[in-house]
PDB file of N, CA and C in Angstrom:
ATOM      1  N   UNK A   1     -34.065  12.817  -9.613  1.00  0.00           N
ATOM      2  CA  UNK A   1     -32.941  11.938  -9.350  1.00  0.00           C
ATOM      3  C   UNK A   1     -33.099  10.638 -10.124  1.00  0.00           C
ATOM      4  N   UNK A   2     -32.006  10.052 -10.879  1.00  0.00           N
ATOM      5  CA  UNK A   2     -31.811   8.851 -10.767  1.00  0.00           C
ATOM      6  C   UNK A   2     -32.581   8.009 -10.032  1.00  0.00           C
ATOM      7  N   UNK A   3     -33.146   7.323 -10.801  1.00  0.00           N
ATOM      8  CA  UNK A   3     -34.074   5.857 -10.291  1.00  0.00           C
ATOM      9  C   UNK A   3     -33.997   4.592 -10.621  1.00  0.00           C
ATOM     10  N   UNK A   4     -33.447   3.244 -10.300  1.00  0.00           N
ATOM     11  CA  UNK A   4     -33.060   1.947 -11.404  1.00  0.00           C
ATOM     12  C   UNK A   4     -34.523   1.711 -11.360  1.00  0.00           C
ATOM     13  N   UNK A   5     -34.821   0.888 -12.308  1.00  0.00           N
ATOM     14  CA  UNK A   5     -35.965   0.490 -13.098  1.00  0.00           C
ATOM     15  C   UNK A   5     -36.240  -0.882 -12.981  1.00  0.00           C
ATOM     16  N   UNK A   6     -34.132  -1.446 -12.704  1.00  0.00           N
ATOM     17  CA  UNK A   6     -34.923  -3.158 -12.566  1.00  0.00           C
ATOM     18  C   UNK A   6     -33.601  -3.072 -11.454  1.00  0.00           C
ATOM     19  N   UNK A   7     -34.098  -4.164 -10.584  1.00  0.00           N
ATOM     20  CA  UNK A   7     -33.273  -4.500  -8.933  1.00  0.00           C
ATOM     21  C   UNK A   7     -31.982  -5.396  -9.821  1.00  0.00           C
ATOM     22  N   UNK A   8     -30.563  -4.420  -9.680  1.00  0.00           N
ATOM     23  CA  UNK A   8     -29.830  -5.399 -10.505  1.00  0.00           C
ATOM     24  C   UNK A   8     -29.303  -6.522  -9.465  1.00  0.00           C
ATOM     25  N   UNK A   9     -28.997  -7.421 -10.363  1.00  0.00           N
ATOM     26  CA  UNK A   9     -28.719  -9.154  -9.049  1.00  0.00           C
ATOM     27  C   UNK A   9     -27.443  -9.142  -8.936  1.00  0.00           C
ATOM     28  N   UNK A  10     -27.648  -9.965  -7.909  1.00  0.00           N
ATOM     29  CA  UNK A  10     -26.754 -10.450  -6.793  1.00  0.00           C
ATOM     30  C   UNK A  10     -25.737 -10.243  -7.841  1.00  0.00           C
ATOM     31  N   UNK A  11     -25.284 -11.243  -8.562  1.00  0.00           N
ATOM     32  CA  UNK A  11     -24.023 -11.867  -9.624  1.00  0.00           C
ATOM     33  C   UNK A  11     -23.781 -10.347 -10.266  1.00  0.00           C
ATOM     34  N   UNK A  12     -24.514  -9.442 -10.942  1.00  0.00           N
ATOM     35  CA  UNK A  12     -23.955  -8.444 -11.391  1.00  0.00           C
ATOM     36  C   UNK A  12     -23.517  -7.296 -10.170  1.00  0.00           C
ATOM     37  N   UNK A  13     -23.809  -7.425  -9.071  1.00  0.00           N
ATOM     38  CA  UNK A  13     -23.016  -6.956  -8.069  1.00  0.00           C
ATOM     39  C   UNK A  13     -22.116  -7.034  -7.731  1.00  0.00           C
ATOM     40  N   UNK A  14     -21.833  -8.501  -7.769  1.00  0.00           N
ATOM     41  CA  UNK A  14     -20.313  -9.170  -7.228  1.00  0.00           C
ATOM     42  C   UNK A  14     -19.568  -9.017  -8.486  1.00  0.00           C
ATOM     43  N   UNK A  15     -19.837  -9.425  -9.418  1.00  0.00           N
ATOM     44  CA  UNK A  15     -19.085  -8.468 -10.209  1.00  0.00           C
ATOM     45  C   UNK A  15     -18.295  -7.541 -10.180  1.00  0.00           C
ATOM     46  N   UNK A  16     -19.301  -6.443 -10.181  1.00  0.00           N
ATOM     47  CA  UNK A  16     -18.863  -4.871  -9.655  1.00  0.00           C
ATOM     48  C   UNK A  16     -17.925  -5.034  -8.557  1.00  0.00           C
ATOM     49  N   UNK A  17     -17.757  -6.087  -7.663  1.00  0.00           N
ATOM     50  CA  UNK A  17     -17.041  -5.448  -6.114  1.00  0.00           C
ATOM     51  C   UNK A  17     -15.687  -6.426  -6.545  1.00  0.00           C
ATOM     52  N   UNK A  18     -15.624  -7.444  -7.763  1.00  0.00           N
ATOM     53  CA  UNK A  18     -14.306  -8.395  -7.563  1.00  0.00           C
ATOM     54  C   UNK A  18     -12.972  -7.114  -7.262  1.00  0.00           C
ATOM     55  N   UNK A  19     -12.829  -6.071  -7.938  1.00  0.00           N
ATOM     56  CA  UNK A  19     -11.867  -5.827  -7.852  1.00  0.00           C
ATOM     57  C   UNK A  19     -11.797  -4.587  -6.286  1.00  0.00           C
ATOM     58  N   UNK A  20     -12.729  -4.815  -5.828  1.00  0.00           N
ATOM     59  CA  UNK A  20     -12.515  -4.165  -4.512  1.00  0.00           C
ATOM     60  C   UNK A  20     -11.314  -4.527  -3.345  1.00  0.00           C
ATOM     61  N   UNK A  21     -11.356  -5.586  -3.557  1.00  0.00           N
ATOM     62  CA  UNK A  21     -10.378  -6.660  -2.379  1.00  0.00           C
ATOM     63  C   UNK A  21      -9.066  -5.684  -1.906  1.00  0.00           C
ATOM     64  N   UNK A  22      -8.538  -5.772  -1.366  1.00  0.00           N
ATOM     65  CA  UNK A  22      -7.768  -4.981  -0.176  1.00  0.00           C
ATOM     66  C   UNK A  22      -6.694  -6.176  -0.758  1.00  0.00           C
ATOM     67  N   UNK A  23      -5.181  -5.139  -1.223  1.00  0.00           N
ATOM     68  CA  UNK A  23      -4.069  -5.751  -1.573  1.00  0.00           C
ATOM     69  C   UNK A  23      -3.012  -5.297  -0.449  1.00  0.00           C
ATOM     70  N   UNK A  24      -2.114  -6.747  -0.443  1.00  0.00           N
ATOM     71  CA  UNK A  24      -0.910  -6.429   0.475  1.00  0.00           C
ATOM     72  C   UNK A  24      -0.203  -5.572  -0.523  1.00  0.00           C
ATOM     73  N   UNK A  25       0.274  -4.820   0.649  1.00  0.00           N
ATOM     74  CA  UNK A  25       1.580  -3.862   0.150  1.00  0.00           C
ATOM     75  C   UNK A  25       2.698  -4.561  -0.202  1.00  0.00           C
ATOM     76  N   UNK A  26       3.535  -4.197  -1.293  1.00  0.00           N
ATOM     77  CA  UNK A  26       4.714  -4.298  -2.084  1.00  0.00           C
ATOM     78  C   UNK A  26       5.664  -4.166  -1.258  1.00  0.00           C
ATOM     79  N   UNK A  27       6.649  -5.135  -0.915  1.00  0.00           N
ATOM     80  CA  UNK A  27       7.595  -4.944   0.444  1.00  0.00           C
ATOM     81  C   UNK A  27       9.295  -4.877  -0.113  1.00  0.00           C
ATOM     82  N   UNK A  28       9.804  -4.530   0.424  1.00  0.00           N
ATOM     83  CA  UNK A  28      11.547  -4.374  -0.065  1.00  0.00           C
ATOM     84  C   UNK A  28      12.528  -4.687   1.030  1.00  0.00           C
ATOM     85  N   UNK A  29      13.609  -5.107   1.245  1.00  0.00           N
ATOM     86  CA  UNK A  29      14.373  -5.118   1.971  1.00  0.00           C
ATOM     87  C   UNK A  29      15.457  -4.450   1.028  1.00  0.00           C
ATOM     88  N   UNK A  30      16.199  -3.320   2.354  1.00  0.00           N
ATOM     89  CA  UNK A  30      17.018  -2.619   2.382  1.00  0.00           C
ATOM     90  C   UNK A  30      18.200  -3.079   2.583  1.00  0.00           C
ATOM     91  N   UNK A  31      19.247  -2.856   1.254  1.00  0.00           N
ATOM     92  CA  UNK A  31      20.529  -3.544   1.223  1.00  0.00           C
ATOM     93  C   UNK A  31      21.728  -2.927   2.265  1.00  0.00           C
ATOM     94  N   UNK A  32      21.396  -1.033   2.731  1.00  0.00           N
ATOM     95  CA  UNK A  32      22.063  -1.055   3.654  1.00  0.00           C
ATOM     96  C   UNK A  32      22.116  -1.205   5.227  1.00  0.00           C
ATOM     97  N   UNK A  33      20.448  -1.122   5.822  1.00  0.00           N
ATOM     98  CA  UNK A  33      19.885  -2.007   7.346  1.00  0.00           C
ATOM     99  C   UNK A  33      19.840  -3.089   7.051  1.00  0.00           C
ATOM    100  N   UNK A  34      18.862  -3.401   6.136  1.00  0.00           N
ATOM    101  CA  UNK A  34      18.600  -5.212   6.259  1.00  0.00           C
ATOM    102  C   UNK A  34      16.881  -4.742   6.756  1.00  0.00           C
ATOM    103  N   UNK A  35      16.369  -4.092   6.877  1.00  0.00           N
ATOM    104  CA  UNK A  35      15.388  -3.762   7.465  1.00  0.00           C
ATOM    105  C   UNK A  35      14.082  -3.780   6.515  1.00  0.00           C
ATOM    106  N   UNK A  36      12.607  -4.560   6.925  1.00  0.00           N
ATOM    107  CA  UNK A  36      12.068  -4.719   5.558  1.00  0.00           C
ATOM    108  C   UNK A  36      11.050  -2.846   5.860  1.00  0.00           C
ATOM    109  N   UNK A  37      10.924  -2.693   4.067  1.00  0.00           N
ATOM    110  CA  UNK A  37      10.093  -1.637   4.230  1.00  0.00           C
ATOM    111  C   UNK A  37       9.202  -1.559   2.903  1.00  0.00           C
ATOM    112  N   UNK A  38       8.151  -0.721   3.016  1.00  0.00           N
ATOM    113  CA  UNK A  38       7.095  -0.430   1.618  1.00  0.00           C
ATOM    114  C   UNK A  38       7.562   0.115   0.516  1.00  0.00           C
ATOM    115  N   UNK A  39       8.180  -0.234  -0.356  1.00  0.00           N
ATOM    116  CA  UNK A  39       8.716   0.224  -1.779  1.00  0.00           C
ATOM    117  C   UNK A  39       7.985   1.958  -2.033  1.00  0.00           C
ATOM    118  N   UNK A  40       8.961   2.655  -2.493  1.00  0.00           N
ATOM    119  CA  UNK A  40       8.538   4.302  -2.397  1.00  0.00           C
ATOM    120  C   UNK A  40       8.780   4.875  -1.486  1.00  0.00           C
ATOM    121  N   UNK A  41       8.997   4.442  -0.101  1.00  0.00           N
ATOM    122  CA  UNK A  41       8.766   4.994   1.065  1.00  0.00           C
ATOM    123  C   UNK A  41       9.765   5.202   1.572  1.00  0.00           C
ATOM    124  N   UNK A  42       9.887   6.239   2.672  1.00  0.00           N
ATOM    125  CA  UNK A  42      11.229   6.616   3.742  1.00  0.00           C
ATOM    126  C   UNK A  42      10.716   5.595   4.738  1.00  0.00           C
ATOM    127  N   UNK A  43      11.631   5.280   5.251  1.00  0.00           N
ATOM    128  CA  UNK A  43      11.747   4.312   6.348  1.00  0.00           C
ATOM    129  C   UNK A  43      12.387   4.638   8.114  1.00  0.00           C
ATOM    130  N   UNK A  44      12.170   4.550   9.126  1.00  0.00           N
ATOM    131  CA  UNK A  44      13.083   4.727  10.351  1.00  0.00           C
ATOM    132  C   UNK A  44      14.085   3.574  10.607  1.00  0.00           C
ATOM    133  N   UNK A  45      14.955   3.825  10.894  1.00  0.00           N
ATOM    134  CA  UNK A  45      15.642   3.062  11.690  1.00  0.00           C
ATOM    135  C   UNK A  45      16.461   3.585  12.872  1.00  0.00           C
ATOM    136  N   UNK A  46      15.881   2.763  14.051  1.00  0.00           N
ATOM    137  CA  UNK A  46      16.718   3.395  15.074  1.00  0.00           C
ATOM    138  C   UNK A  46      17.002   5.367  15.245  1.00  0.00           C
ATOM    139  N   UNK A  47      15.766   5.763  14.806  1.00  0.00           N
ATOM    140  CA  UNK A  47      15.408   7.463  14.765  1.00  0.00           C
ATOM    141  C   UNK A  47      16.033   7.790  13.542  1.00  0.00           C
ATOM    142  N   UNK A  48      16.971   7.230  12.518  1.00  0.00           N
ATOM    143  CA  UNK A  48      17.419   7.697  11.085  1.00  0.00           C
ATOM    144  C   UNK A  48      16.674   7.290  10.521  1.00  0.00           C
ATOM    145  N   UNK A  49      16.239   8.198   9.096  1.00  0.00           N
ATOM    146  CA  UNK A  49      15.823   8.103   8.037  1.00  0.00           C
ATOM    147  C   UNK A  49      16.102   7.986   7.014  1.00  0.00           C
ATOM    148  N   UNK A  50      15.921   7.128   6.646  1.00  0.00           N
ATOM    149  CA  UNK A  50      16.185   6.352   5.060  1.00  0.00           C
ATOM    150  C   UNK A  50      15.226   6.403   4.057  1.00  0.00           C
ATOM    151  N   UNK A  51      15.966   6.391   2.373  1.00  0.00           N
ATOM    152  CA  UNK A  51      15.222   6.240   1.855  1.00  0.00           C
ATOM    153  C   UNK A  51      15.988   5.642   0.529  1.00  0.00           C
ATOM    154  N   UNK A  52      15.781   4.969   0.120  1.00  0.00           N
ATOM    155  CA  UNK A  52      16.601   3.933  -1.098  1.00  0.00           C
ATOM    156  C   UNK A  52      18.141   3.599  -0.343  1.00  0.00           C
ATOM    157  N   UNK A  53      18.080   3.160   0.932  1.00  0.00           N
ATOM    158  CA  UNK A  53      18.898   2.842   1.222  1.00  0.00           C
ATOM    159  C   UNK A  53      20.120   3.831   1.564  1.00  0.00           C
ATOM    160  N   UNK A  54      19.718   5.225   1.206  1.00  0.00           N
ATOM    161  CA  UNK A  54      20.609   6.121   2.151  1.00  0.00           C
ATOM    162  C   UNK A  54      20.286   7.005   3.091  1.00  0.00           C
ATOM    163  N   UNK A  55      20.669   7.344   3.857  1.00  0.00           N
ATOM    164  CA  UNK A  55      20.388   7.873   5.426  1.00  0.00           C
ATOM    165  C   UNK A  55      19.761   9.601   4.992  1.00  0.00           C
ATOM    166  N   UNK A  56      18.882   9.785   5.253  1.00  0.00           N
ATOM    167  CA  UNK A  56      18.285  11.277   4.669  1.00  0.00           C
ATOM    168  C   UNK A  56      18.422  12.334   6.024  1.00  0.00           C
ATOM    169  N   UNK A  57      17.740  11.635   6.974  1.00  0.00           N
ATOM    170  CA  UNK A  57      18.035  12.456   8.219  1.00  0.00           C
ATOM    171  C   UNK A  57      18.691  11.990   8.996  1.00  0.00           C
ATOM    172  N   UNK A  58      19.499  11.855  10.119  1.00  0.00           N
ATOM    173  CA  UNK A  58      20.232  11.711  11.137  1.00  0.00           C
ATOM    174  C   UNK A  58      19.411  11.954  12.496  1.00  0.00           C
ATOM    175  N   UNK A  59      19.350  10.919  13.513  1.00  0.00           N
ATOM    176  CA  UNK A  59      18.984  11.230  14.697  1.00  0.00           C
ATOM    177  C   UNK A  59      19.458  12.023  15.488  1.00  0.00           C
ATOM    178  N   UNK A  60      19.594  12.982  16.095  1.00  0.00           N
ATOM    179  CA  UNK A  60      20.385  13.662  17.156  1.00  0.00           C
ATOM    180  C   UNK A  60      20.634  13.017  18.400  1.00  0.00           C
TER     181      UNK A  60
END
């Protein structure tokens, strides 16, 4: 197996992890609810389903 040879430091670690960070999601409001939602995504409202702003499923 794989063995490092020298203990790499602190600073070249953090390095490695800057781009780890945990991003907010990309948000949209819907021009026909008004309702905010995650860009790409189907959405509920009130048991209908939406998705770019048109109704995909219907609640019963």
């Amino acid at each position: 197996m794989a063995h490092p040879k020298r203990k790499q430091s602190k600073t070249r670690r953090d390095k490695r992890r800057t781009h780890d960070k945990a991003k907010l999601p990309q948000l949209a409001k819907c021009p026909t609810t008004g309702t905010v939602h995650v860009y790409h995504r189907a959405y509920y409202v009130d048991g209908d389903l939406y998705y770019k702003g048109k109704l995909v499923v219907a609640a019963n």
